[in-house]
Structures are given as C-alpha cells and as structure tokens.
PDB file of N, CA and C in Angstrom:
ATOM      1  N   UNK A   1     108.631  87.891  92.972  1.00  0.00           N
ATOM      2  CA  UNK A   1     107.342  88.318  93.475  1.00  0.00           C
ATOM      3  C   UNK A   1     106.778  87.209  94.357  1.00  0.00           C
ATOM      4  N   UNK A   2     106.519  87.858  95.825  1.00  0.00           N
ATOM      5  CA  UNK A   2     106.170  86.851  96.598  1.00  0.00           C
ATOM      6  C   UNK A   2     104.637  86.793  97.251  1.00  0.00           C
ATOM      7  N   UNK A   3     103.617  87.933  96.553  1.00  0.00           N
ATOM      8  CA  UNK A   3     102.630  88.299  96.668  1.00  0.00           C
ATOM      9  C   UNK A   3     101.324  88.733  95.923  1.00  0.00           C
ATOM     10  N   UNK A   4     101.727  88.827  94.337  1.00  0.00           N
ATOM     11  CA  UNK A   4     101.326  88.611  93.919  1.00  0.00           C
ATOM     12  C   UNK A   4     101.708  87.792  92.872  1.00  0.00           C
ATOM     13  N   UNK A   5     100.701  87.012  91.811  1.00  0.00           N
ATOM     14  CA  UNK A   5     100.741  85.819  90.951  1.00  0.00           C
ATOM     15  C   UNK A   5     101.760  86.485  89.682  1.00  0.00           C
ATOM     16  N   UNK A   6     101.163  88.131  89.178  1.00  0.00           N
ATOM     17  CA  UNK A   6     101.749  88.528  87.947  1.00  0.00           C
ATOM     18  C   UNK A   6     101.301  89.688  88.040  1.00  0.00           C
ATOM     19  N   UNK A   7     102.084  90.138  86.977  1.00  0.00           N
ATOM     20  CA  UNK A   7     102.272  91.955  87.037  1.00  0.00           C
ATOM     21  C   UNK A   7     101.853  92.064  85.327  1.00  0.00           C
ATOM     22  N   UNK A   8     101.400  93.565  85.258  1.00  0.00           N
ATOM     23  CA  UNK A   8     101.887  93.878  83.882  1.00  0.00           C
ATOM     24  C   UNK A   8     102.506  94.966  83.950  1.00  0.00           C
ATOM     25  N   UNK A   9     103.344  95.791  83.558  1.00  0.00           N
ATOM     26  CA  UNK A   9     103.852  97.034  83.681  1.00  0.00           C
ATOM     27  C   UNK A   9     103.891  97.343  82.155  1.00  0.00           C
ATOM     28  N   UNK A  10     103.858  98.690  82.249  1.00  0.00           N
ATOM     29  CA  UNK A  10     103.362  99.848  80.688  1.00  0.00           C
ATOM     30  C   UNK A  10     105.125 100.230  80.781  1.00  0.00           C
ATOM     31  N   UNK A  11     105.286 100.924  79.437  1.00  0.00           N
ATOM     32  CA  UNK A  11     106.078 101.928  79.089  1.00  0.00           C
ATOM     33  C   UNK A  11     105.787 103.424  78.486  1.00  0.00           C
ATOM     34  N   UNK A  12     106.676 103.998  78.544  1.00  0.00           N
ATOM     35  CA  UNK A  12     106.206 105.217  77.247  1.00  0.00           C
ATOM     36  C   UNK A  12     106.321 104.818  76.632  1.00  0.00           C
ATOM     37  N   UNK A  13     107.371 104.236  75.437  1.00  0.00           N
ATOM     38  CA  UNK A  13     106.906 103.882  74.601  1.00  0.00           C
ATOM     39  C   UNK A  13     106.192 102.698  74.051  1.00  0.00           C
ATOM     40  N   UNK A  14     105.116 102.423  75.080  1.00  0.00           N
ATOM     41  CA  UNK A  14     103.790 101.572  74.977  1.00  0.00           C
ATOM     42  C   UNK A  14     103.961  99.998  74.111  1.00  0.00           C
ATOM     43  N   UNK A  15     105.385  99.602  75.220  1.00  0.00           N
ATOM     44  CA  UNK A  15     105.212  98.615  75.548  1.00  0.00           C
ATOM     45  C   UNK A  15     104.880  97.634  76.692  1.00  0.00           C
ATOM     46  N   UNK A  16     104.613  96.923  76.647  1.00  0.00           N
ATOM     47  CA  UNK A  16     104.334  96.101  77.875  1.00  0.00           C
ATOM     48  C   UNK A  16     105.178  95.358  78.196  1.00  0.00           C
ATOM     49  N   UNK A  17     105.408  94.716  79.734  1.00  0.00           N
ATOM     50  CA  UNK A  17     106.006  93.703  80.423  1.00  0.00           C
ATOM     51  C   UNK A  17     105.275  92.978  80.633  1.00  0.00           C
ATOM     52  N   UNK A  18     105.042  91.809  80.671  1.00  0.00           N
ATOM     53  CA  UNK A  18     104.434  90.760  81.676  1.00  0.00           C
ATOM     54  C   UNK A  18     105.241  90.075  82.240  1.00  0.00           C
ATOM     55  N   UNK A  19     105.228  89.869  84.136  1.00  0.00           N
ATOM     56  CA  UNK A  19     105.557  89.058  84.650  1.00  0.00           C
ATOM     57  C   UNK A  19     104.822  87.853  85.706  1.00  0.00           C
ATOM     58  N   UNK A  20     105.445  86.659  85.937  1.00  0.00           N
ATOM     59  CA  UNK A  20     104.669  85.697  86.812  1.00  0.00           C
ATOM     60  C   UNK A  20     105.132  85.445  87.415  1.00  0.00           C
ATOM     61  N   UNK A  21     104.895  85.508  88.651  1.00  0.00           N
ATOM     62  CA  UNK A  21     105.630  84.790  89.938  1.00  0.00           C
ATOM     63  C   UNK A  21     106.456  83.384  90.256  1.00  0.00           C
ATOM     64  N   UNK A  22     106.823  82.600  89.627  1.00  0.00           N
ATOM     65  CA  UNK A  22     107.467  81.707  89.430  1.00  0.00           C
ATOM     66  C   UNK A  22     107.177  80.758  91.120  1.00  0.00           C
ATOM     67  N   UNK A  23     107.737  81.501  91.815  1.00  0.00           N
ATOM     68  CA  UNK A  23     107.539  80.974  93.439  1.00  0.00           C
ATOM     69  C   UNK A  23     106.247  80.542  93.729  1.00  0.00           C
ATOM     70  N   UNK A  24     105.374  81.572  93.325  1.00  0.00           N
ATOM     71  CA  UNK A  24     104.177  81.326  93.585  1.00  0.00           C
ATOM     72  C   UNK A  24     103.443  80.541  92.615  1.00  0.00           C
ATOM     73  N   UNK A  25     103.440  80.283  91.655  1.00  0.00           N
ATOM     74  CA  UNK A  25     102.628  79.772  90.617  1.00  0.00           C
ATOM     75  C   UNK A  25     103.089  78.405  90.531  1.00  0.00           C
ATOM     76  N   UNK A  26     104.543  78.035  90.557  1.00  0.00           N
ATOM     77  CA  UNK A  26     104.818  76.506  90.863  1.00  0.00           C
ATOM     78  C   UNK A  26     103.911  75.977  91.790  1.00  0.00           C
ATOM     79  N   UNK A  27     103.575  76.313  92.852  1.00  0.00           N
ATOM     80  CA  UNK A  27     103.255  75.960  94.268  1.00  0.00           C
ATOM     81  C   UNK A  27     101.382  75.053  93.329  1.00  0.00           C
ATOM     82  N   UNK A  28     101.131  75.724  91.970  1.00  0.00           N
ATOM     83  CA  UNK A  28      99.393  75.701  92.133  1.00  0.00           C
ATOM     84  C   UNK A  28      99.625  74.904  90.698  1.00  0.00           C
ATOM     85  N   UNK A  29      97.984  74.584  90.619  1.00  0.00           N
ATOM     86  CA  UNK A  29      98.258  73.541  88.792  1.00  0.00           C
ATOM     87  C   UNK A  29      98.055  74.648  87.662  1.00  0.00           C
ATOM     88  N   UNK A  30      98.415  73.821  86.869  1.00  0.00           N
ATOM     89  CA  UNK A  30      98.738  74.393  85.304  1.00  0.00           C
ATOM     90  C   UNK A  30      97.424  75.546  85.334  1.00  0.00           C
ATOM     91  N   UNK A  31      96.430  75.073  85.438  1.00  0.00           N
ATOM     92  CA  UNK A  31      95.133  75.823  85.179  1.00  0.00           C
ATOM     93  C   UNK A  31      95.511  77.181  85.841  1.00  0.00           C
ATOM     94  N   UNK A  32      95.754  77.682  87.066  1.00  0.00           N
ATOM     95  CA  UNK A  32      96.257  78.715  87.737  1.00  0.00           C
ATOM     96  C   UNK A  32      97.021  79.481  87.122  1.00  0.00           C
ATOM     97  N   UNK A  33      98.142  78.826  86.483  1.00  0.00           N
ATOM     98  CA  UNK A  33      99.188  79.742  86.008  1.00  0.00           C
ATOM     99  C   UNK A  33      98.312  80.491  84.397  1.00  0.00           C
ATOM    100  N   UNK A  34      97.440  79.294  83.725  1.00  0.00           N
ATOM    101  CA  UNK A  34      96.830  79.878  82.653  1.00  0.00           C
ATOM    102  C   UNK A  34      96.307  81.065  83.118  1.00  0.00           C
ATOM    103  N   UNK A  35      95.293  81.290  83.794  1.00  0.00           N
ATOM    104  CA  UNK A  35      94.423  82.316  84.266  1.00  0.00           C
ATOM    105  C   UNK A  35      94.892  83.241  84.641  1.00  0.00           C
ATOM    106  N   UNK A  36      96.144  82.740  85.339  1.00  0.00           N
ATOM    107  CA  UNK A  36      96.782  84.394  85.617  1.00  0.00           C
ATOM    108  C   UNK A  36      97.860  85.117  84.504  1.00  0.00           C
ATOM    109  N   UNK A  37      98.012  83.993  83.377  1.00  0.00           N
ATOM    110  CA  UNK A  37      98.738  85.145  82.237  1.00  0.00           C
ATOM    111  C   UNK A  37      97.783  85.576  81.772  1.00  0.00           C
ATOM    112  N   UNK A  38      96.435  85.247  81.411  1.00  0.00           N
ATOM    113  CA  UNK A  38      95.346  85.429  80.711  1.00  0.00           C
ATOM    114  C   UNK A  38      95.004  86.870  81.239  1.00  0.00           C
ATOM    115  N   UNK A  39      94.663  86.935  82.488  1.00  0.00           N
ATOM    116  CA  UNK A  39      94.562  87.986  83.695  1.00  0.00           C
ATOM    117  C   UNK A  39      95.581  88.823  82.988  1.00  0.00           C
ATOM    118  N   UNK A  40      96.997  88.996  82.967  1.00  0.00           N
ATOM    119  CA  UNK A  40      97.585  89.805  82.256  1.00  0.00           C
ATOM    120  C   UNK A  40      97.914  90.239  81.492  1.00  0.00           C
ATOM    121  N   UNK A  41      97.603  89.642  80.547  1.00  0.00           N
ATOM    122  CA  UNK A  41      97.418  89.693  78.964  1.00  0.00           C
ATOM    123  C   UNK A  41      96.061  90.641  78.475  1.00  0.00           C
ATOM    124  N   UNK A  42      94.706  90.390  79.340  1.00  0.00           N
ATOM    125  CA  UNK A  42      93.733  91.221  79.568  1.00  0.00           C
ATOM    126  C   UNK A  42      94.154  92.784  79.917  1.00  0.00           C
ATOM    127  N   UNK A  43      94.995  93.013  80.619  1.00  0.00           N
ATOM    128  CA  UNK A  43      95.501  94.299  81.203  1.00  0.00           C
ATOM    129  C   UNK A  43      96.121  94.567  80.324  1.00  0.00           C
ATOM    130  N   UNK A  44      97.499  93.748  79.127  1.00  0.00           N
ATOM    131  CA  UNK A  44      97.995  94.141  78.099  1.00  0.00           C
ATOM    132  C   UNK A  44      97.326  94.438  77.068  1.00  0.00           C
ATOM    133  N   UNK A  45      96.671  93.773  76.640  1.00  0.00           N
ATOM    134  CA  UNK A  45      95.503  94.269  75.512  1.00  0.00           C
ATOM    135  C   UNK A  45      94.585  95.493  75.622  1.00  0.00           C
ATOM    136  N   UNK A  46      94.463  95.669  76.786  1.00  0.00           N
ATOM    137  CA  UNK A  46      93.886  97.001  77.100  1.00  0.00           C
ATOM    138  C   UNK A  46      94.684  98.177  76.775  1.00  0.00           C
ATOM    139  N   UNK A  47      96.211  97.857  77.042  1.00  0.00           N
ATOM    140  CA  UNK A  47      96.729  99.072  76.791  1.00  0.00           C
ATOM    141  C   UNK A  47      97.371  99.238  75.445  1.00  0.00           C
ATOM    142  N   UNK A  48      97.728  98.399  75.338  1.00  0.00           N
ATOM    143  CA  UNK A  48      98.287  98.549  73.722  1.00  0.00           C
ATOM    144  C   UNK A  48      96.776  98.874  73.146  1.00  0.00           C
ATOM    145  N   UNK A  49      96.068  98.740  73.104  1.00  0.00           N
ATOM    146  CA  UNK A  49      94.350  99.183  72.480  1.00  0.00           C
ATOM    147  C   UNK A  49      93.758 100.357  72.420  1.00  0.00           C
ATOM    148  N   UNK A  50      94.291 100.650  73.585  1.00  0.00           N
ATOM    149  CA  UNK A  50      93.541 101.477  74.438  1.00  0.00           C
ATOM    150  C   UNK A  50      93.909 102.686  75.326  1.00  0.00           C
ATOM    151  N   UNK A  51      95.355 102.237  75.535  1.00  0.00           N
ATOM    152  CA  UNK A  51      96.074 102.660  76.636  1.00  0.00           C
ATOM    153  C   UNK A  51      95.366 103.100  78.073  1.00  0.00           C
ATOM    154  N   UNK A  52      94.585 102.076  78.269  1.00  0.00           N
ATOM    155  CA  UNK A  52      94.004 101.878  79.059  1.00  0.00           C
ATOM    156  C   UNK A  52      94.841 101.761  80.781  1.00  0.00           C
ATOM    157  N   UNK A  53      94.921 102.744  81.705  1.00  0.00           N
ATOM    158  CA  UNK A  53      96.252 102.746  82.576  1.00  0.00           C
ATOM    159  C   UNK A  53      95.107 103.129  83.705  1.00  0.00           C
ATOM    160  N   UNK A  54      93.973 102.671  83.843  1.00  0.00           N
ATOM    161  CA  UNK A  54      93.142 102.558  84.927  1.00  0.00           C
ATOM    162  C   UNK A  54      93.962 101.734  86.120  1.00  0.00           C
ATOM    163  N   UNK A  55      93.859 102.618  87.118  1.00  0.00           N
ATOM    164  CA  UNK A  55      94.729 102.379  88.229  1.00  0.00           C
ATOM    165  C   UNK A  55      94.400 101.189  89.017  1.00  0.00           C
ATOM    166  N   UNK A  56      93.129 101.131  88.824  1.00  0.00           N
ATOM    167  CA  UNK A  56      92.282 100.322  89.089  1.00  0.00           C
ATOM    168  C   UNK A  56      92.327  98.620  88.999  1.00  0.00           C
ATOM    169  N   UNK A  57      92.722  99.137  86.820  1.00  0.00           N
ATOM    170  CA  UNK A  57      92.959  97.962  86.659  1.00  0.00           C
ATOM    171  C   UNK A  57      91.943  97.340  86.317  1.00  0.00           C
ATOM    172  N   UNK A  58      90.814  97.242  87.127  1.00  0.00           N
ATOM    173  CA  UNK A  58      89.854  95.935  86.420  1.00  0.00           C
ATOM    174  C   UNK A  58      88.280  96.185  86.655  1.00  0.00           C
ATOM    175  N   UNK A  59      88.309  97.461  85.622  1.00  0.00           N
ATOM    176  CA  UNK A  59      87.270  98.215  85.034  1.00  0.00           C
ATOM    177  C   UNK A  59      86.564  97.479  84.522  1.00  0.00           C
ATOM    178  N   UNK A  60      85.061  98.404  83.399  1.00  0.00           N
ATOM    179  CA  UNK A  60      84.642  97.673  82.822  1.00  0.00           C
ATOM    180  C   UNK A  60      84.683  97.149  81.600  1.00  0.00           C
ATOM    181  N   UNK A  61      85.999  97.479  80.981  1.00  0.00           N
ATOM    182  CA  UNK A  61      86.633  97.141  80.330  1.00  0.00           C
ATOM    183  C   UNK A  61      87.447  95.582  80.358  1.00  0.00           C
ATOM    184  N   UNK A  62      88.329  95.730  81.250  1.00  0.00           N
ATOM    185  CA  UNK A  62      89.002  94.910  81.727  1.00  0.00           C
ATOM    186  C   UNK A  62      88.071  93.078  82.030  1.00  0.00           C
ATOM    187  N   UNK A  63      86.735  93.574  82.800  1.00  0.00           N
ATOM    188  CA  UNK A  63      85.863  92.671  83.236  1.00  0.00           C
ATOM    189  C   UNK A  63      84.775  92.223  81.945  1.00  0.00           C
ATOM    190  N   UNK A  64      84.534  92.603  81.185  1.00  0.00           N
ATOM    191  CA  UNK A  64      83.809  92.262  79.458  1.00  0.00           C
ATOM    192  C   UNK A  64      85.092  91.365  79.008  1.00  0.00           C
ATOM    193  N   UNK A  65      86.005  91.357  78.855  1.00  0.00           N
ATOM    194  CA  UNK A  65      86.947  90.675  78.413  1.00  0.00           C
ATOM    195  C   UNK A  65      87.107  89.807  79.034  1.00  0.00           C
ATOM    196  N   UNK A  66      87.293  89.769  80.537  1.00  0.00           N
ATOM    197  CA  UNK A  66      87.432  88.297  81.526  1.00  0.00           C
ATOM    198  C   UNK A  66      86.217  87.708  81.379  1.00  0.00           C
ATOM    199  N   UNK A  67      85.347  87.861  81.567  1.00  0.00           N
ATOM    200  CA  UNK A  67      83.865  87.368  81.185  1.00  0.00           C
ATOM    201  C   UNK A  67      83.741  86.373  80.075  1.00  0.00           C
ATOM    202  N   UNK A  68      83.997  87.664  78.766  1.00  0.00           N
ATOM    203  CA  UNK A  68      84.081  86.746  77.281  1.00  0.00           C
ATOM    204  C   UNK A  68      85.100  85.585  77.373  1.00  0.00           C
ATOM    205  N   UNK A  69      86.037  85.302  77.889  1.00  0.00           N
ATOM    206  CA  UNK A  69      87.063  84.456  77.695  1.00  0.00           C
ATOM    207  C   UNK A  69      86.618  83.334  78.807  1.00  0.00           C
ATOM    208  N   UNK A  70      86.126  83.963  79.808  1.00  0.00           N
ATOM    209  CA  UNK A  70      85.820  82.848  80.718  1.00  0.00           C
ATOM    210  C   UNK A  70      84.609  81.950  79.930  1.00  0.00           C
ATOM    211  N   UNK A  71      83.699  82.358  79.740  1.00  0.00           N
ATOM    212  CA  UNK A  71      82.878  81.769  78.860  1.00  0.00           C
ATOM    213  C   UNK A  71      83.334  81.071  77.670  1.00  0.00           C
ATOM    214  N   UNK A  72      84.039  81.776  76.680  1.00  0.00           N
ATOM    215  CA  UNK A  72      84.367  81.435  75.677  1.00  0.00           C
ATOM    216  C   UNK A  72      85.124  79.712  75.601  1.00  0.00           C
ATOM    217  N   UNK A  73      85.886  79.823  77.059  1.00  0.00           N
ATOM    218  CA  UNK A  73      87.000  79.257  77.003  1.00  0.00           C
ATOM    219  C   UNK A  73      87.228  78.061  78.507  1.00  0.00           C
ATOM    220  N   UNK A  74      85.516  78.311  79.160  1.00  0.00           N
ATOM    221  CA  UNK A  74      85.260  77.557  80.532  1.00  0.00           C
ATOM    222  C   UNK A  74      86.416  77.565  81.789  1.00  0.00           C
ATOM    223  N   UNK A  75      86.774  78.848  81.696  1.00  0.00           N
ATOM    224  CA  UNK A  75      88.199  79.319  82.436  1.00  0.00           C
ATOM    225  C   UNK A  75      87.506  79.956  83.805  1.00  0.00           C
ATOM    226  N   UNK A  76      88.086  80.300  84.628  1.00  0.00           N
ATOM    227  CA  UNK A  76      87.580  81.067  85.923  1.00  0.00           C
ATOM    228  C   UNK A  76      88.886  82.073  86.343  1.00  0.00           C
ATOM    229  N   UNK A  77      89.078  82.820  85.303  1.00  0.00           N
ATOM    230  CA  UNK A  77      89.822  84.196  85.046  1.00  0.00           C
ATOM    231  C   UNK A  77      89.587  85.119  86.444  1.00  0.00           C
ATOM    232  N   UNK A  78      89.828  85.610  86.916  1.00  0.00           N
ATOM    233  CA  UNK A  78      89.393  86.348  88.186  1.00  0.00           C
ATOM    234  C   UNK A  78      89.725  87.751  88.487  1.00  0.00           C
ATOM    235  N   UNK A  79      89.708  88.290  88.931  1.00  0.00           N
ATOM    236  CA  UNK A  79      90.394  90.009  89.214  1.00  0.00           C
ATOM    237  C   UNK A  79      91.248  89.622  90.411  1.00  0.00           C
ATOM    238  N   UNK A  80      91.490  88.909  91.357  1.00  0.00           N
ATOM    239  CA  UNK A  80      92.001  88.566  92.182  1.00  0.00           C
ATOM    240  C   UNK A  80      92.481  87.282  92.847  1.00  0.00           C
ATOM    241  N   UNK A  81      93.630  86.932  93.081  1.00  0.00           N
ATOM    242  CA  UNK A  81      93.967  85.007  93.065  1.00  0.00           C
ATOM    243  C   UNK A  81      93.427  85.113  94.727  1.00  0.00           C
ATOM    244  N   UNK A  82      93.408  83.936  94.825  1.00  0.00           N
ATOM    245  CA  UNK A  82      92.839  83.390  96.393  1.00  0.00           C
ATOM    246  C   UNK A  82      94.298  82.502  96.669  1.00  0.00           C
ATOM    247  N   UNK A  83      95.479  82.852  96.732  1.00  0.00           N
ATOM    248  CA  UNK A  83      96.810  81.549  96.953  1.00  0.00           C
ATOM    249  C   UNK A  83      97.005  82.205  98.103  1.00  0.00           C
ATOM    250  N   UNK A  84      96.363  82.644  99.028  1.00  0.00           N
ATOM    251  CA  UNK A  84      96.765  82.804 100.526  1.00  0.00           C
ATOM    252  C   UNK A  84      97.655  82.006 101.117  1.00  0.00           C
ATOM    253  N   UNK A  85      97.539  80.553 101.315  1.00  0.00           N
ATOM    254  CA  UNK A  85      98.940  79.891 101.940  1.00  0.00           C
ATOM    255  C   UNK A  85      99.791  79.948 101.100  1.00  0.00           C
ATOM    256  N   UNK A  86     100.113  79.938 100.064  1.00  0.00           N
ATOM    257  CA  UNK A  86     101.435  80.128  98.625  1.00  0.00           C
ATOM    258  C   UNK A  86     101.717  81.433  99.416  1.00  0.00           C
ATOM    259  N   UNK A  87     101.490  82.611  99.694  1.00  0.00           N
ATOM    260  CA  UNK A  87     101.965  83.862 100.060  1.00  0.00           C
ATOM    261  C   UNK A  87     102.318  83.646 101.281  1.00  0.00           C
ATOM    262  N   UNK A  88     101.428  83.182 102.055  1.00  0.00           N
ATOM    263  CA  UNK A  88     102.475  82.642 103.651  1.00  0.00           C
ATOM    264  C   UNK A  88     103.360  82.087 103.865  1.00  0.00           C
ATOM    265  N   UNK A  89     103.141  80.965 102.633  1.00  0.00           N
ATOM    266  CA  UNK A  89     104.613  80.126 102.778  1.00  0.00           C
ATOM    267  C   UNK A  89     105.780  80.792 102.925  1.00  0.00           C
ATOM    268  N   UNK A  90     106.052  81.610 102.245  1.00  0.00           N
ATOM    269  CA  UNK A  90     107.373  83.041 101.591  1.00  0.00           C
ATOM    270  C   UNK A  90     107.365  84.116 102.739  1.00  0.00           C
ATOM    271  N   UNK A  91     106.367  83.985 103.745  1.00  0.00           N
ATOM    272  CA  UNK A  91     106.586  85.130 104.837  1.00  0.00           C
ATOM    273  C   UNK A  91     107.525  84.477 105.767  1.00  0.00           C
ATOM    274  N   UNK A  92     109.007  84.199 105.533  1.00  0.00           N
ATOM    275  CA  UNK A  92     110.061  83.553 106.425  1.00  0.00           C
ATOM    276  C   UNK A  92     110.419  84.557 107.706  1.00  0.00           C
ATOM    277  N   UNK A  93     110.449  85.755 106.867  1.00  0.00           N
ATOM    278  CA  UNK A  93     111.017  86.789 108.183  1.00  0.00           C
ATOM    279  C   UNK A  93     109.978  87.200 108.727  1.00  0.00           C
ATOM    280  N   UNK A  94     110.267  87.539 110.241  1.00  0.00           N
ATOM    281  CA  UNK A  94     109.108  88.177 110.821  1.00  0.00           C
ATOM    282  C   UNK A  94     110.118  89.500 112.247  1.00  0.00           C
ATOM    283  N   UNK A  95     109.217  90.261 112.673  1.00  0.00           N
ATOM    284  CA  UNK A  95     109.625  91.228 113.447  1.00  0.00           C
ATOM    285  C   UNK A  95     108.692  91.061 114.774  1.00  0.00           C
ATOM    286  N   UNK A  96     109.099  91.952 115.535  1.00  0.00           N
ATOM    287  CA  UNK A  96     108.007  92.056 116.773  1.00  0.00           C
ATOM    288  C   UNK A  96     108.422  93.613 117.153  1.00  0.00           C
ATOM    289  N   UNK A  97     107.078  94.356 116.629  1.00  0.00           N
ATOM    290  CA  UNK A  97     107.049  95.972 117.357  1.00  0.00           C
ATOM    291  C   UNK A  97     107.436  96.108 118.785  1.00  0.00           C
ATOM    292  N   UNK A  98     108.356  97.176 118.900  1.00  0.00           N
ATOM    293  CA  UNK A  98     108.629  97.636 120.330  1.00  0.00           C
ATOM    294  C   UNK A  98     107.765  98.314 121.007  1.00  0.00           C
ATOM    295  N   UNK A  99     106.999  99.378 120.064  1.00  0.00           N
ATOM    296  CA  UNK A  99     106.222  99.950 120.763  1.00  0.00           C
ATOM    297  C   UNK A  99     105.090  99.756 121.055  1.00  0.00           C
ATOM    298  N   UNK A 100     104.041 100.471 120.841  1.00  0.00           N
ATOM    299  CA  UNK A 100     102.322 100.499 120.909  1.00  0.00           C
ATOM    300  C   UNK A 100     101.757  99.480 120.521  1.00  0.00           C
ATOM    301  N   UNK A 101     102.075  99.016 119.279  1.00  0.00           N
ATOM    302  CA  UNK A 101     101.191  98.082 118.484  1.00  0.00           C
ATOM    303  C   UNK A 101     101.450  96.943 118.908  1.00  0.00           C
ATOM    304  N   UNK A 102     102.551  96.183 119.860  1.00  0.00           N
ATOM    305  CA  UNK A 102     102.896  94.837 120.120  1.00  0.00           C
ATOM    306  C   UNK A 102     101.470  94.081 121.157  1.00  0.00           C
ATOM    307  N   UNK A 103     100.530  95.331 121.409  1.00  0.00           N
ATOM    308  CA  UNK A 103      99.140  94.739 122.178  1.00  0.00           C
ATOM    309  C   UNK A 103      98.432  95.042 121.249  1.00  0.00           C
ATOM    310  N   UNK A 104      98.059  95.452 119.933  1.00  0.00           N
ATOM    311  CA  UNK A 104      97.015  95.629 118.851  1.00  0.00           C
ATOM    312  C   UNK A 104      96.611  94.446 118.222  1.00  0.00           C
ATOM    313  N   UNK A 105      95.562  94.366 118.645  1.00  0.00           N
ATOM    314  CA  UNK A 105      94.709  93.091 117.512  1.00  0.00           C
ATOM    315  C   UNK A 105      95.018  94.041 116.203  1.00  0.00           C
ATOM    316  N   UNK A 106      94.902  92.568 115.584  1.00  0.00           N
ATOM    317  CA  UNK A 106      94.884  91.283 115.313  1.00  0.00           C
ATOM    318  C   UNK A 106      96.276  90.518 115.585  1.00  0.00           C
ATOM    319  N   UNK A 107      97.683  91.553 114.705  1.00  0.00           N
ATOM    320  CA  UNK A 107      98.424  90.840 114.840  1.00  0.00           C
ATOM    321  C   UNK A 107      99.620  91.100 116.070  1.00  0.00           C
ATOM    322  N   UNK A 108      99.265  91.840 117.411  1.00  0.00           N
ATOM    323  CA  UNK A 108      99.890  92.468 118.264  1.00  0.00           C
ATOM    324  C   UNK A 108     101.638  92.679 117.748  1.00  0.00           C
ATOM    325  N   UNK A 109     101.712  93.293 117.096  1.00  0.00           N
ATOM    326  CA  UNK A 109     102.919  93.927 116.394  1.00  0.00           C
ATOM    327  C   UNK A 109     104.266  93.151 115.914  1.00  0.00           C
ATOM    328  N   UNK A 110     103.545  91.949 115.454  1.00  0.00           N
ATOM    329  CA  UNK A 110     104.145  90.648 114.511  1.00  0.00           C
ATOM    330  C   UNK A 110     103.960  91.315 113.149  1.00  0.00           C
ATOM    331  N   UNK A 111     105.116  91.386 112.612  1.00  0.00           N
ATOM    332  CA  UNK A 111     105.212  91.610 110.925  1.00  0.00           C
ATOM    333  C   UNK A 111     105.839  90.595 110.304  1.00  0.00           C
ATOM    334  N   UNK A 112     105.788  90.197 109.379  1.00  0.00           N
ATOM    335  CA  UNK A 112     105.940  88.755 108.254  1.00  0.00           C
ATOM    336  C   UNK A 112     106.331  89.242 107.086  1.00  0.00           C
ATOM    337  N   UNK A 113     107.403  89.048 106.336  1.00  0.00           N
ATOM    338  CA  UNK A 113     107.166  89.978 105.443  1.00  0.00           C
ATOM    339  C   UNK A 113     108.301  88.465 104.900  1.00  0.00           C
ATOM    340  N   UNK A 114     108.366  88.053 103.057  1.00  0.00           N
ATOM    341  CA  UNK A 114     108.799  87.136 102.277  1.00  0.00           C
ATOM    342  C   UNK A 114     109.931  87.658 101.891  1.00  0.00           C
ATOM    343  N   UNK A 115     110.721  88.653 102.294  1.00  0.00           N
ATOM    344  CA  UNK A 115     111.898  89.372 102.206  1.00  0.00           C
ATOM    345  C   UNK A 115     112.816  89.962 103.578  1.00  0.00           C
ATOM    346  N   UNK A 116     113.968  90.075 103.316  1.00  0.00           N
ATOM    347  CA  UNK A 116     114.228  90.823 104.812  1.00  0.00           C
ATOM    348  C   UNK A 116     114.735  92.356 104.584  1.00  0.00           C
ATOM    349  N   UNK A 117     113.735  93.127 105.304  1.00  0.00           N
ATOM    350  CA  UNK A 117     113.886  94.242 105.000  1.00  0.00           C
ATOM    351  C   UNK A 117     114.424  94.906 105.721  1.00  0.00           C
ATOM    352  N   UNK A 118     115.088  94.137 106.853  1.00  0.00           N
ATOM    353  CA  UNK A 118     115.829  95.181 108.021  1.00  0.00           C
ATOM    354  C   UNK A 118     117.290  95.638 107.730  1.00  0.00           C
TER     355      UNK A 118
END
C-alpha cells in the first residue's frame, strides 16, 4: 500500500484484517504508526461490536471513540493522515495523455501513479 497508511477489511464470517503500510509508515515516527493502528483498530471494534460497515467509515460512532482515546491517551488519532510527500515519494511511474487532457489544469495530462500499470 502506497497510499494509504492502513486498511481494515471485514469478512463474513466477521473477522477482521488489519493492515499497515510498511512503505509508508517507516518513512514517519513511532507516534504515526501508533495512531494509525489505533485508527484501525477503531474501525475493528466497531465491527466486531457492531458490525458497523459504514462506508463512510468515520461516523459518529467511529469519531466518540477517536475522541475518547485521543483524550484519554494525549494521541492525535485522526480520520485522515496528512503523509503527502511519503505518497509522492512512491509515485515513480508517470504517463503523459495523448489526448485532450495533456492542456488541462492542473496536471495537463501527467499521471503518477506508485505502481506500473501499463
């Protein structure tokens, strides 16, 4: 995973996965990587609880729990990481549109992508 920090994924039979980006989470300090299992562990507890499968994700459910722990625990838990250059770093490949979009702001038809998908 080159884009986001961590995942949780459900099962039917209502178990959970958690994963962490390894690429990305080396790149940041210890504190980062806490927050973002915490972050998923929040989404796991919801569902094993709850089965809570808000698409969303980070209801008000989800956000009473980041709250309590952030407090509890002087953490800054988040609904969303800010590692913008960690995700650029990993955008190695890039393309250039043939057609229309190669004059479109912003990125005139430059694609970046941390995989090669051609």
């Amino acid at each position: 995973m080159y884009s986001c920090a961590g995942i949780c994924s459900y099962d039917r039979g209502g178990l959970c996965d958690i994963a962490l980006s390894e690429p990305l989470l080396k790149l940041r300090p210890r504190k980062d990587l806490i927050e973002t299992l915490l972050h998923e562990m929040i989404h796991a507890y919801l569902f094993v609880t709850c089965r809570d499968q808000d698409r969303d994700g980070h209801g008000p459910n989800f956000k009473e729990h980041m709250y309590r722990i952030n407090k509890a625990a002087g953490l800054n838990i988040s609904i969303y990481h800010d590692f913008h250059d960690e995700v650029e770093l990993y955008k190695t490949h890039w393309w250039r549109c043939n057609g229309p979009c190669h004059t479109m702001k912003p990125h005139f038809g430059i694609v970046r992508r941390s995989t090669n998908r051609a």
